[in-house]
Protein backbone atom coordinates (compact mmCIF):
# COMPACT_ATOMS: atom_id res chain seq x y z
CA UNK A 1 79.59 88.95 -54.65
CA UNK A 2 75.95 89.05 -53.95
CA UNK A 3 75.00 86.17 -55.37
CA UNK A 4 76.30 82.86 -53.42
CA UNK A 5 73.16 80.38 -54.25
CA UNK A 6 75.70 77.69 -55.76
CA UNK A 7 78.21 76.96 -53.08
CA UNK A 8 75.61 75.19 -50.98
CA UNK A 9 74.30 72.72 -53.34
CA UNK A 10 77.74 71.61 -54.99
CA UNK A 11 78.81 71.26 -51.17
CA UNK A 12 76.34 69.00 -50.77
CA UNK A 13 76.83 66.90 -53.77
CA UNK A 14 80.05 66.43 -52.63
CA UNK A 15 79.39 64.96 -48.97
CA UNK A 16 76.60 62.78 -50.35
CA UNK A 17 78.84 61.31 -52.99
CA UNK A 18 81.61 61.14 -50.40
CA UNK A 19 79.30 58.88 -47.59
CA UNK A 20 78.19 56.55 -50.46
CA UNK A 21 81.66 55.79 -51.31
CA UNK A 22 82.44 54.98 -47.30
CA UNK A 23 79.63 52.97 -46.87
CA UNK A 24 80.12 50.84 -49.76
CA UNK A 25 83.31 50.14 -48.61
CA UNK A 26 81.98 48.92 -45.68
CA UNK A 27 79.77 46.89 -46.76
CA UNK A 28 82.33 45.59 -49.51
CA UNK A 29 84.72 44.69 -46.98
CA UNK A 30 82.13 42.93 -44.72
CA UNK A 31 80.28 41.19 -47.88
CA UNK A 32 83.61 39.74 -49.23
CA UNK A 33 84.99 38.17 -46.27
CA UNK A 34 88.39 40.65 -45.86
CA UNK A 35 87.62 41.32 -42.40
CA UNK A 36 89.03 38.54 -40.49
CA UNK A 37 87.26 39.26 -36.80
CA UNK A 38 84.06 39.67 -35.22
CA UNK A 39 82.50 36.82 -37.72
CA UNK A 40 83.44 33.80 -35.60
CA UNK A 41 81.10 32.89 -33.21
CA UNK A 42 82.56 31.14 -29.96
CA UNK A 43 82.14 27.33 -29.85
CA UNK A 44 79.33 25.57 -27.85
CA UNK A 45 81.53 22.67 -25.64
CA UNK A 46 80.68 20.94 -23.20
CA UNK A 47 83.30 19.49 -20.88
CA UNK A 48 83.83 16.83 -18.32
CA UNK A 49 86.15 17.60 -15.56
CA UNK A 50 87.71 15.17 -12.55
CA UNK A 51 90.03 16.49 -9.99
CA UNK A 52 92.91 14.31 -8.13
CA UNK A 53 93.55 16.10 -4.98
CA UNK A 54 96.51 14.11 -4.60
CA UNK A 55 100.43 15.68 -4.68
CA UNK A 56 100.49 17.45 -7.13
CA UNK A 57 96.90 17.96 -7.57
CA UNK A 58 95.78 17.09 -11.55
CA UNK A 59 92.48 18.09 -13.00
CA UNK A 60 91.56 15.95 -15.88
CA UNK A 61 89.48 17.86 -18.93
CA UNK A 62 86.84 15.97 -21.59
CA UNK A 63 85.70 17.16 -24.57
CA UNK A 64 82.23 15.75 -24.25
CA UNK A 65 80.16 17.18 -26.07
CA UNK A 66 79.86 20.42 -28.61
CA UNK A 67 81.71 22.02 -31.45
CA UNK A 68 85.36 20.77 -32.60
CA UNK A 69 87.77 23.68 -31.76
CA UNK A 70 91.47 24.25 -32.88
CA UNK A 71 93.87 23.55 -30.56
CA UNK A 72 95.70 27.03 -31.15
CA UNK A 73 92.61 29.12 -30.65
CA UNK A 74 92.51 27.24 -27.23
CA UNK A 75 94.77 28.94 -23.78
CA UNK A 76 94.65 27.65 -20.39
CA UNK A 77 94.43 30.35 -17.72
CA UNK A 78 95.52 29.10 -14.40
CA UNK A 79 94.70 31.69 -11.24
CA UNK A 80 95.21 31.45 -7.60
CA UNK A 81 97.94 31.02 -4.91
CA UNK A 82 100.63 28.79 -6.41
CA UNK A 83 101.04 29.50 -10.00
CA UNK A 84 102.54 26.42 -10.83
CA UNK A 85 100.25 24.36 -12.86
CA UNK A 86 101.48 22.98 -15.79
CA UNK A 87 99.38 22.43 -19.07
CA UNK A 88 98.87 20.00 -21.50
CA UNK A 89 97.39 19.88 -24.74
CA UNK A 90 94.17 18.15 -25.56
CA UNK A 91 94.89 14.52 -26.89
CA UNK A 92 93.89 14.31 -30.66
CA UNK A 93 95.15 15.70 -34.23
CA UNK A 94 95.52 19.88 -33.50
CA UNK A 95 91.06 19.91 -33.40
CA UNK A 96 89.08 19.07 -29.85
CA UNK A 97 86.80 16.91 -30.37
CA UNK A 98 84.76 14.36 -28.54
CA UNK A 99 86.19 12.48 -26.12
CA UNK A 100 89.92 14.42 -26.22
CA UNK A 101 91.41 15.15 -23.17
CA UNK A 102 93.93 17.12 -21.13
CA UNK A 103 95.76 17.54 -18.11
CA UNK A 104 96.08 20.45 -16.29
CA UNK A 105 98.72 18.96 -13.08
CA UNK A 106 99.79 20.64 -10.08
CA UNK A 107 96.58 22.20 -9.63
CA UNK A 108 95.85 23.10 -5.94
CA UNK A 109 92.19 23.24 -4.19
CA UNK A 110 92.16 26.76 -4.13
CA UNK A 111 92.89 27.78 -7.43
CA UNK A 112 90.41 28.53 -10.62
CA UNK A 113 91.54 27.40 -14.24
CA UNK A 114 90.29 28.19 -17.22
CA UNK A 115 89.60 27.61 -20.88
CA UNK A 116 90.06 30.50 -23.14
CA UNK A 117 88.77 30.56 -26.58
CA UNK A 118 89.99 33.23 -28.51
CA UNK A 119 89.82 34.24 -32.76
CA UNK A 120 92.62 35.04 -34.75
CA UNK A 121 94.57 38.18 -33.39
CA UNK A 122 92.30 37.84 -30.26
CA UNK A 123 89.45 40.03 -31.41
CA UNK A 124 87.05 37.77 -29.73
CA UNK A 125 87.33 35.74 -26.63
CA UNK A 126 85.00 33.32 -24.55
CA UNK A 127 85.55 31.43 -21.38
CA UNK A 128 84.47 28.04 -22.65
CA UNK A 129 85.29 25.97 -19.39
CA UNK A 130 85.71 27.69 -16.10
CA UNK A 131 86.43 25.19 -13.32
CA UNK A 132 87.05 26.19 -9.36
CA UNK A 133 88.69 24.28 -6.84
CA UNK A 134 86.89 23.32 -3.76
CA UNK A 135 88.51 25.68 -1.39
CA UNK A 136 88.51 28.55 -4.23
C-alpha cells in the first residue's frame, strides 16, 4: 500500500461526530433538569442568636430574616470540648421561615455551633449560621 490518503479524513469524521454526540448530551442533561446538583444556590438567612450561660448552657436560634429553607437540608454541627449539645428542630411546618426558632441546649462558652445547609446527596454545602462562644 502506497496510497493511505483516506484513513486520515474518515478518522476524523469519526471523532468530530463522536464529540458532538458528548456534548449534546451534556447540554441535554443540564437543559432538561436530570442533573439534580450544583443548580441550587445556598439560601440567604439571616439569624438571631441569644445565649443562656446558665447550667446547661442553651443558645436560642431565629429565623429573622432571608429565604425559607427545608428543615431536612438543615444539620447542626456542634464543635468544641464537651460534645454534648443536644439539638432541636426549628419550630414551624418542616420549612424555616421567619420568626422559627430552635434550641441548641447544653452548649458551653467555649464551643462553636453551626448551621449546615446542604443539597440533596450533599453536593453542595454552606455554613449559613456560624455562632462562637465567648471563651471559643
Amino acid at each position: 500500500m502506497t496510497d493511505a490518503d483516506a484513513v486520515s479524513p474518515v478518522i476524523g469524521v469519526i471523532l468530530m461526530v463522536a464529540i458532538t454526540v458528548i456534548l449534546a448530551a451534556v447540554i441535554g442533561t443540564f437543559t432538561l433538569g436530570l442533573y439534580e446538583g450544583g443548580n441550587e444556590a445556598a439560601p440567604v438567612v439571616d439569624f438571631d442568636t441569644a445565649y443562656d450561660s446558665t447550667s446547661p448552657g442553651t443558645l436560642t436560634v431565629t429565623h429573622t430574616q432571608g429565604d425559607a429553607i427545608e428543615q431536612s437540608k438543615i444539620e447542626w454541627v456542634v464543635t468544641g470540648d464537651g460534645y454534648d449539645a443536644t439539638t432541636g428542630d426549628f419550630s414551624g411546618s418542616g420549612r424555616v421561615t421567619t420568626g422559627d426558632f430552635a434550641e441548641v441546649k447544653g452548649v458551653d462558652s467555649d464551643e462553636t455551633v453551626r448551621l449546615v445547609w446542604s443539597t440533596k446527596g450533599e453536593q453542595r454545602s454552606a455554613t449559613i449560621l456560624l455562632w462562637e462562644g465567648p471563651d471559643a
